[in-house]
C-alpha atoms as a PDB file:
ATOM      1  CA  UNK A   1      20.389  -8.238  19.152  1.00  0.00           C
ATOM      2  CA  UNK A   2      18.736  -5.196  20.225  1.00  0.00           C
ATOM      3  CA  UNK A   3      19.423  -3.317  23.253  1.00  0.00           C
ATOM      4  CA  UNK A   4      16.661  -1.897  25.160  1.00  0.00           C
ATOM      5  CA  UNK A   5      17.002   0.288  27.593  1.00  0.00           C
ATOM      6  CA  UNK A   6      16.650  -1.424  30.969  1.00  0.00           C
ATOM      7  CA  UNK A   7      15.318   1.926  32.840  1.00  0.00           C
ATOM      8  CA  UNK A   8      12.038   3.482  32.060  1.00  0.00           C
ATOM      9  CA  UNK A   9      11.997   6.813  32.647  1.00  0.00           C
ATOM     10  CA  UNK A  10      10.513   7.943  35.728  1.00  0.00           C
ATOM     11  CA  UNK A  11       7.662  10.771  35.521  1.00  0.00           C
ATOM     12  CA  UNK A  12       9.116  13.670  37.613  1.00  0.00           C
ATOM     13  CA  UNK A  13       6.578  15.083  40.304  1.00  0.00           C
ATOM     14  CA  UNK A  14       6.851  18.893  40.206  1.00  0.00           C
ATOM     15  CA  UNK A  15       4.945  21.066  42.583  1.00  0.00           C
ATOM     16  CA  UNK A  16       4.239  20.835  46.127  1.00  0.00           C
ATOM     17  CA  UNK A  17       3.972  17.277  47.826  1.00  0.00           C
ATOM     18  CA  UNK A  18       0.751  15.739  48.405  1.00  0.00           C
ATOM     19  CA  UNK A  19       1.160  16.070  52.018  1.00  0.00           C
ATOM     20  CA  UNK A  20       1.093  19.636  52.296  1.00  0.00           C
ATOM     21  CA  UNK A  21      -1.633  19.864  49.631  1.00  0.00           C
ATOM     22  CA  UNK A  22      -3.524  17.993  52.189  1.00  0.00           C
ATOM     23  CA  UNK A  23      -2.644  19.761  55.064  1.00  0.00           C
ATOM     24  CA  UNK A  24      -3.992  22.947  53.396  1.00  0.00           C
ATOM     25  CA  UNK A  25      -6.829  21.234  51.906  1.00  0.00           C
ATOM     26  CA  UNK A  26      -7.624  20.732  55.716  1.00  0.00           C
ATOM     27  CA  UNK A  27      -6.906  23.863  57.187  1.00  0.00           C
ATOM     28  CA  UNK A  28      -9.173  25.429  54.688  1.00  0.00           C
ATOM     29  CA  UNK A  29     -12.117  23.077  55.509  1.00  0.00           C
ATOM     30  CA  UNK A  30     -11.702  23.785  59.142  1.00  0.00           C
ATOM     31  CA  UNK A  31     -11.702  27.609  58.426  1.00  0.00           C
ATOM     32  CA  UNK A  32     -14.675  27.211  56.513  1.00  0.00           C
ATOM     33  CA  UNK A  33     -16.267  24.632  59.050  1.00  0.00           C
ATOM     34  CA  UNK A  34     -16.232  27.339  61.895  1.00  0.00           C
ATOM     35  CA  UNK A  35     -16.798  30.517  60.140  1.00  0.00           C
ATOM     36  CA  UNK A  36     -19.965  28.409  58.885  1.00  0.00           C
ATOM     37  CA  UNK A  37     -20.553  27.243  62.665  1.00  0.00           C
ATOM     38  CA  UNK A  38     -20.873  30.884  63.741  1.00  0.00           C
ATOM     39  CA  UNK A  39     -23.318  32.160  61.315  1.00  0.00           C
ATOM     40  CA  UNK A  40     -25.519  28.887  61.810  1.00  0.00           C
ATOM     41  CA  UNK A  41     -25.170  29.471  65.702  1.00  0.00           C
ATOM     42  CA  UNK A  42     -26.784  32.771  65.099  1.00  0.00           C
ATOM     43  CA  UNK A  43     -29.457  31.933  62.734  1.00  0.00           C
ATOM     44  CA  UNK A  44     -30.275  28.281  63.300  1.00  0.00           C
ATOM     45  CA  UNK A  45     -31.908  28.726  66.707  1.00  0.00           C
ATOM     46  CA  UNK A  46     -33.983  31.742  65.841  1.00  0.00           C
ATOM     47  CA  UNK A  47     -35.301  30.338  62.674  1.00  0.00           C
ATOM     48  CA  UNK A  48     -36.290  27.136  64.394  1.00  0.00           C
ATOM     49  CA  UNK A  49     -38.194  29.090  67.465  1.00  0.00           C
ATOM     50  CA  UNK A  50     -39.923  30.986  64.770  1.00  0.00           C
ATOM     51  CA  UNK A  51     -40.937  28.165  63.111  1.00  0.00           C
ATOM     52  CA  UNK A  52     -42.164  26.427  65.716  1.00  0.00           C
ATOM     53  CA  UNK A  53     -43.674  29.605  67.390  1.00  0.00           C
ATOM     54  CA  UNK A  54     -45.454  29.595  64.201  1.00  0.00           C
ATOM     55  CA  UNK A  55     -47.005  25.524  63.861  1.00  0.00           C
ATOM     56  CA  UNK A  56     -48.129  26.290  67.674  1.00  0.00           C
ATOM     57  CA  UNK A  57     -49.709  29.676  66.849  1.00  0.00           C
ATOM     58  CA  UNK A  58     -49.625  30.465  70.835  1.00  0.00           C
ATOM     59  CA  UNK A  59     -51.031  27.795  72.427  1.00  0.00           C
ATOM     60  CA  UNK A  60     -50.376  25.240  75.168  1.00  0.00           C
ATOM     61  CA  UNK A  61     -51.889  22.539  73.118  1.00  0.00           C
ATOM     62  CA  UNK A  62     -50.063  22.609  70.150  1.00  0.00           C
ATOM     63  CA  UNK A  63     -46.753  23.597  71.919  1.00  0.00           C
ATOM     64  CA  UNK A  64     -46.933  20.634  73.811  1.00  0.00           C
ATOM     65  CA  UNK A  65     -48.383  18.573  70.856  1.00  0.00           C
ATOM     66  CA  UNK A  66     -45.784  19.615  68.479  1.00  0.00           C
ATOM     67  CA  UNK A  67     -43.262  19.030  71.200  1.00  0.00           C
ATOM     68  CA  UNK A  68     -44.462  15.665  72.079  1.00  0.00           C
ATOM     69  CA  UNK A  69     -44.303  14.619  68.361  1.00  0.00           C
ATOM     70  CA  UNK A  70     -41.385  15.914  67.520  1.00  0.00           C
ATOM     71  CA  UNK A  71     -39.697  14.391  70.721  1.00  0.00           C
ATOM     72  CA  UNK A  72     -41.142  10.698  69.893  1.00  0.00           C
ATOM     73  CA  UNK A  73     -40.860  10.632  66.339  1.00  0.00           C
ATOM     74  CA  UNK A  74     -37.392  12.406  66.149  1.00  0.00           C
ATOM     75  CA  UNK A  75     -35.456  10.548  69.168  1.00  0.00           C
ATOM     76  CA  UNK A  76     -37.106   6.681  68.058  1.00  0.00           C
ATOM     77  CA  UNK A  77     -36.449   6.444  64.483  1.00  0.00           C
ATOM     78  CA  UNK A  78     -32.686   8.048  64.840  1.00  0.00           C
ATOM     79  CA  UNK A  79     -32.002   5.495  67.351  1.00  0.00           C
ATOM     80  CA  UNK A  80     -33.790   2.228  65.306  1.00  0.00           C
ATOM     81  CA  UNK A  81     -31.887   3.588  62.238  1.00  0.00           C
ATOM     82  CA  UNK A  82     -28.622   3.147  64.365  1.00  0.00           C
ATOM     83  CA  UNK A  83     -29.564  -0.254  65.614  1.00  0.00           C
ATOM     84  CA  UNK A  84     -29.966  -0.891  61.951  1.00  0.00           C
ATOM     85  CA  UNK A  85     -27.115   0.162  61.228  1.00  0.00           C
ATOM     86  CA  UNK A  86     -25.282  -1.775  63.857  1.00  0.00           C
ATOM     87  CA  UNK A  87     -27.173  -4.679  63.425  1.00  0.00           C
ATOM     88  CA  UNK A  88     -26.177  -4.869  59.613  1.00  0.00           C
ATOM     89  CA  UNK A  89     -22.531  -3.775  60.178  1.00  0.00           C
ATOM     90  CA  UNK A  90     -21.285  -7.274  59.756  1.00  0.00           C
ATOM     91  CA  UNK A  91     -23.581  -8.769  56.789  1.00  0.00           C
ATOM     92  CA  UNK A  92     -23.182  -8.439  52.963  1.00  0.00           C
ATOM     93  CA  UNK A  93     -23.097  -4.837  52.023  1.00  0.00           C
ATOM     94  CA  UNK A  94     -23.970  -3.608  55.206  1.00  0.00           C
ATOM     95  CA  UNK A  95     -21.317  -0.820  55.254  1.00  0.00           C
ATOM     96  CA  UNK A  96     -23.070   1.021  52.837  1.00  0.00           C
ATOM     97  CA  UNK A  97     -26.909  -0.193  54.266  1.00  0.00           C
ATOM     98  CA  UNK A  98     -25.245   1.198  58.173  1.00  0.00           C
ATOM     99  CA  UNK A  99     -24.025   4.175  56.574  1.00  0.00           C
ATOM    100  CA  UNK A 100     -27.303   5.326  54.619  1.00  0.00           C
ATOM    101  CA  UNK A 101     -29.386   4.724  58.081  1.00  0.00           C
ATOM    102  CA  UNK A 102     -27.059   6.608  59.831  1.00  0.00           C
ATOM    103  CA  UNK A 103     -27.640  10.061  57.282  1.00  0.00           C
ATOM    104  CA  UNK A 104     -31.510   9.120  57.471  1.00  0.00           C
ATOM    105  CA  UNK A 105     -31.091   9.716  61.756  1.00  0.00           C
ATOM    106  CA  UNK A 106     -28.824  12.149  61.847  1.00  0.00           C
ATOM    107  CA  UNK A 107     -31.034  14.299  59.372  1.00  0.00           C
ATOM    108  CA  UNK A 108     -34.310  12.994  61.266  1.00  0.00           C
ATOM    109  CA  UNK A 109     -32.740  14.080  64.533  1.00  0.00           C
ATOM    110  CA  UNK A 110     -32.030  17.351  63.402  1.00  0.00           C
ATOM    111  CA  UNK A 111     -35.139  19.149  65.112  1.00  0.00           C
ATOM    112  CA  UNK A 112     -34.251  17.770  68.348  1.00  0.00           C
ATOM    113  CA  UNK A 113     -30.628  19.104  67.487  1.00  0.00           C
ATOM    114  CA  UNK A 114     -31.920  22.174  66.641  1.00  0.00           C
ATOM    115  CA  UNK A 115     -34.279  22.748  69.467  1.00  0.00           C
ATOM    116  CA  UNK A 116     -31.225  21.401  71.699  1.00  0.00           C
ATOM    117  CA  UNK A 117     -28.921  23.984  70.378  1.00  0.00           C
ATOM    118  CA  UNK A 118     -31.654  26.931  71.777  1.00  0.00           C
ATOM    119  CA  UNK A 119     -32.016  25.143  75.226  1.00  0.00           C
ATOM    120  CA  UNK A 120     -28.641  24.802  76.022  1.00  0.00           C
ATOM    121  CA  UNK A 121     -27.123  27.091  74.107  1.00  0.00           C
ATOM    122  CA  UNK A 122     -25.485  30.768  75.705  1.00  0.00           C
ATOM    123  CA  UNK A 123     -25.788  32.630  72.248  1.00  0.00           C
ATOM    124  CA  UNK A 124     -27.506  35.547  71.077  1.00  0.00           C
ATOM    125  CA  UNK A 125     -29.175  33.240  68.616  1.00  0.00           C
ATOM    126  CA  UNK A 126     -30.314  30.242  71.142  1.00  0.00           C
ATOM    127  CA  UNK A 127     -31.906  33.458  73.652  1.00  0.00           C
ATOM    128  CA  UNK A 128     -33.668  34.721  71.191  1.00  0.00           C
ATOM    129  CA  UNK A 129     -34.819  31.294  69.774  1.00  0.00           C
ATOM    130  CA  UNK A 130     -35.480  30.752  73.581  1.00  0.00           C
ATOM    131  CA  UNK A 131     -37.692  33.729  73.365  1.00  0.00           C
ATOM    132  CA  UNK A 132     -39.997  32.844  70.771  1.00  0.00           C
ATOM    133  CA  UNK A 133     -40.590  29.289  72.366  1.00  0.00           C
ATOM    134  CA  UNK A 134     -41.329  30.420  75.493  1.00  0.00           C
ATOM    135  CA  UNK A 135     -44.202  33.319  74.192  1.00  0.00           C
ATOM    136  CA  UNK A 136     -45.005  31.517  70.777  1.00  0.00           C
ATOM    137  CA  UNK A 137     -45.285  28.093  71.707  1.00  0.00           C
ATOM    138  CA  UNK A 138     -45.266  27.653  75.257  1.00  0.00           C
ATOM    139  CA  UNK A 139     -44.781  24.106  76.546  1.00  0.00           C
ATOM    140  CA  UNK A 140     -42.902  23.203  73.638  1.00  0.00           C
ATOM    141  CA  UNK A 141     -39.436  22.108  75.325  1.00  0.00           C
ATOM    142  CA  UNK A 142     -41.207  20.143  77.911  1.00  0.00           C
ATOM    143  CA  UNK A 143     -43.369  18.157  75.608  1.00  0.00           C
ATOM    144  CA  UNK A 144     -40.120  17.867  73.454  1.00  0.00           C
ATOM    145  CA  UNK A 145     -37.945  16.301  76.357  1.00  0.00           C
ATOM    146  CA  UNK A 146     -40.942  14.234  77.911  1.00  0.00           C
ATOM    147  CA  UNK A 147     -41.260  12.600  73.664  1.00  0.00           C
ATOM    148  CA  UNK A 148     -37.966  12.203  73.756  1.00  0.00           C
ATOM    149  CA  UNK A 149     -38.009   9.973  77.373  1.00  0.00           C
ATOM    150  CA  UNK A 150     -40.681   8.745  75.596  1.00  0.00           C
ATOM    151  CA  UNK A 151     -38.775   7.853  72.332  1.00  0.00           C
ATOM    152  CA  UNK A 152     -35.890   6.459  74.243  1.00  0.00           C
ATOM    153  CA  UNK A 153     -37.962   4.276  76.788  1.00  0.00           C
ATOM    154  CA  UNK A 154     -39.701   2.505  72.934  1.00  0.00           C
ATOM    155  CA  UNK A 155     -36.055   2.207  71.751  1.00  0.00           C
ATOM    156  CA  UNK A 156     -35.123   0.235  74.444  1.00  0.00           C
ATOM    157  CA  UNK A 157     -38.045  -1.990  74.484  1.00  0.00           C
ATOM    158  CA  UNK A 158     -37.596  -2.783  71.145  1.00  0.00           C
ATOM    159  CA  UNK A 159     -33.701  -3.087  71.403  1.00  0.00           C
ATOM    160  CA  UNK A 160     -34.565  -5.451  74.229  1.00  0.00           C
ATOM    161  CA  UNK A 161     -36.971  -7.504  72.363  1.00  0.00           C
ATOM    162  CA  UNK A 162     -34.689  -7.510  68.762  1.00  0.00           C
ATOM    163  CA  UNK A 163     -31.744  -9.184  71.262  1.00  0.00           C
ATOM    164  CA  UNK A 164     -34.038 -11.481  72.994  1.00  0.00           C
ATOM    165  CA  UNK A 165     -35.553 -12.415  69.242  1.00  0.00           C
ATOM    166  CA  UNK A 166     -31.905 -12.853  67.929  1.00  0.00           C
ATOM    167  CA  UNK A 167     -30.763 -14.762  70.953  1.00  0.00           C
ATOM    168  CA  UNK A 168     -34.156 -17.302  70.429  1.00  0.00           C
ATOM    169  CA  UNK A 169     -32.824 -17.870  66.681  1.00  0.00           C
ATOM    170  CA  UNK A 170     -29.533 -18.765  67.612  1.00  0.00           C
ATOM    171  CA  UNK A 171     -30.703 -21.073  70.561  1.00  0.00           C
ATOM    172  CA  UNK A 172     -33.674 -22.773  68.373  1.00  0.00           C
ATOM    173  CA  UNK A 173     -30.454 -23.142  65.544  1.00  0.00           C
ATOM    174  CA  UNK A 174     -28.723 -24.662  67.698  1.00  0.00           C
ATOM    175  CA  UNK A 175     -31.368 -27.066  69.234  1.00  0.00           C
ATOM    176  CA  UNK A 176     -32.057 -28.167  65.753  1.00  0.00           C
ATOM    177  CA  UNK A 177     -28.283 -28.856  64.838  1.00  0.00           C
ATOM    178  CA  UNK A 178     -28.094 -30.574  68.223  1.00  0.00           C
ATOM    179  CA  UNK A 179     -31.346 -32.602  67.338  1.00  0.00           C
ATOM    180  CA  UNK A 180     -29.511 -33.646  63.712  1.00  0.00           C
ATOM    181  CA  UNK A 181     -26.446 -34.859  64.902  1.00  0.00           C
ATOM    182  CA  UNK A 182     -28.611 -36.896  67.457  1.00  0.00           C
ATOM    183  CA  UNK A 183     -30.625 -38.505  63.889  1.00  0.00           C
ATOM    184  CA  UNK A 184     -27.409 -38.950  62.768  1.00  0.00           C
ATOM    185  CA  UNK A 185     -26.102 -40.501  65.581  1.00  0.00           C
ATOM    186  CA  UNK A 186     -28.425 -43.182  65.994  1.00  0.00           C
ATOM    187  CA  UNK A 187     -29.001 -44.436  62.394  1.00  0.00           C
ATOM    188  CA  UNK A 188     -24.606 -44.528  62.723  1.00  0.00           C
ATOM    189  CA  UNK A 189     -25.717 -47.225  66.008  1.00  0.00           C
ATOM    190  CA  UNK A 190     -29.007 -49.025  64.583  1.00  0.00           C
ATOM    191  CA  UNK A 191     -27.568 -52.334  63.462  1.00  0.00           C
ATOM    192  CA  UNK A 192     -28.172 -52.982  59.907  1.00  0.00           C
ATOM    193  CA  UNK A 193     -30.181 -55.979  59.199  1.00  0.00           C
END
């Protein structure tokens, strides 16, 4: 008979342990995360009320135009995309369906992010951005929050009206199991002849 050895050999781990490779992996990500927060803080808002200085070329009109669709268009579809999302949390591979709509609003919501960011923010960047709205496309943040209202005010009439339309399924589903078991029911008590 043969004797094996009984105790397999054991790889040895050398290096540092996998928590602290983590822990640095994070503290280097966060570094990076707000060193790439501060430049964007400074550029971000003056690009976008450049650009947008630039599709209004001046005018009321197109300030509050561009504002107005921008607003609508980039408050509504962020917030159906979530109630997507939510809505097919629960079903067959609707992890990956709620996490794909939620990119697609975040990255549609970005201009309202980005004209956010000059409105309320107390940078260099967001003042100068503030600038250029105000003389290159004047009426540009008030058309932008009156589409968003807007946007918001659609949302919930169509959140309203997917709940009422889910809450009719599930009553008429109900009804018709209800209406089955009645069938059923009274073929069990006909007497057989």
């Amino acid at each position: 008979m043969t004797s094996q050895n009984a105790d397999p050999q054991t790889p040895v781990k050398t290096g540092k342990p996998t928590w602290l490779k983590r822990t640095i992996a994070i503290a280097i990500a966060a570094v990076v995360l707000v060193i790439m927060y501060f430049i964007l803080a400074a550029f971000i808002p003056r690009w976008w009320g450049i650009r947008i200085g630039e599709a209004a070329d001046g005018t009321f009109t197109r300030g509050i135009g561009l504002g107005l669709l921008l607003g609508v268009v980039c408050t509504v579809a962020p917030l159906l995309l979530f109630l997507l999302a939510g809505l097919s949390w629960k079903k067959r591979g609707g992890k990956f369906v709620a996490a794909i709509a939620a990119v697609i609003a975040l990255i549609i919501a970005i201009p309202n992010l980005m004209t956010l960011s000059i409105v309320v923010g107390s940078g260099d960047g967001a003042h100068s951005g503030a600038r250029s709205l105000d003389t290159e496309a004047p009426g540009f943040r008030g058309g932008t929050l009156v589409g968003a209202i807007i946007g918001v005010l659609v949302f919930v009439l169509v959140a309203f009206l997917v709940v009422q339309f889910k809450r009719r399924g599930k009553q008429l589903r109900k009804a018709k199991a209800m209406q089955q078991i009645d069938r059923a029911q009274q073929t069990i008590d006909q007497p057989h002849v």
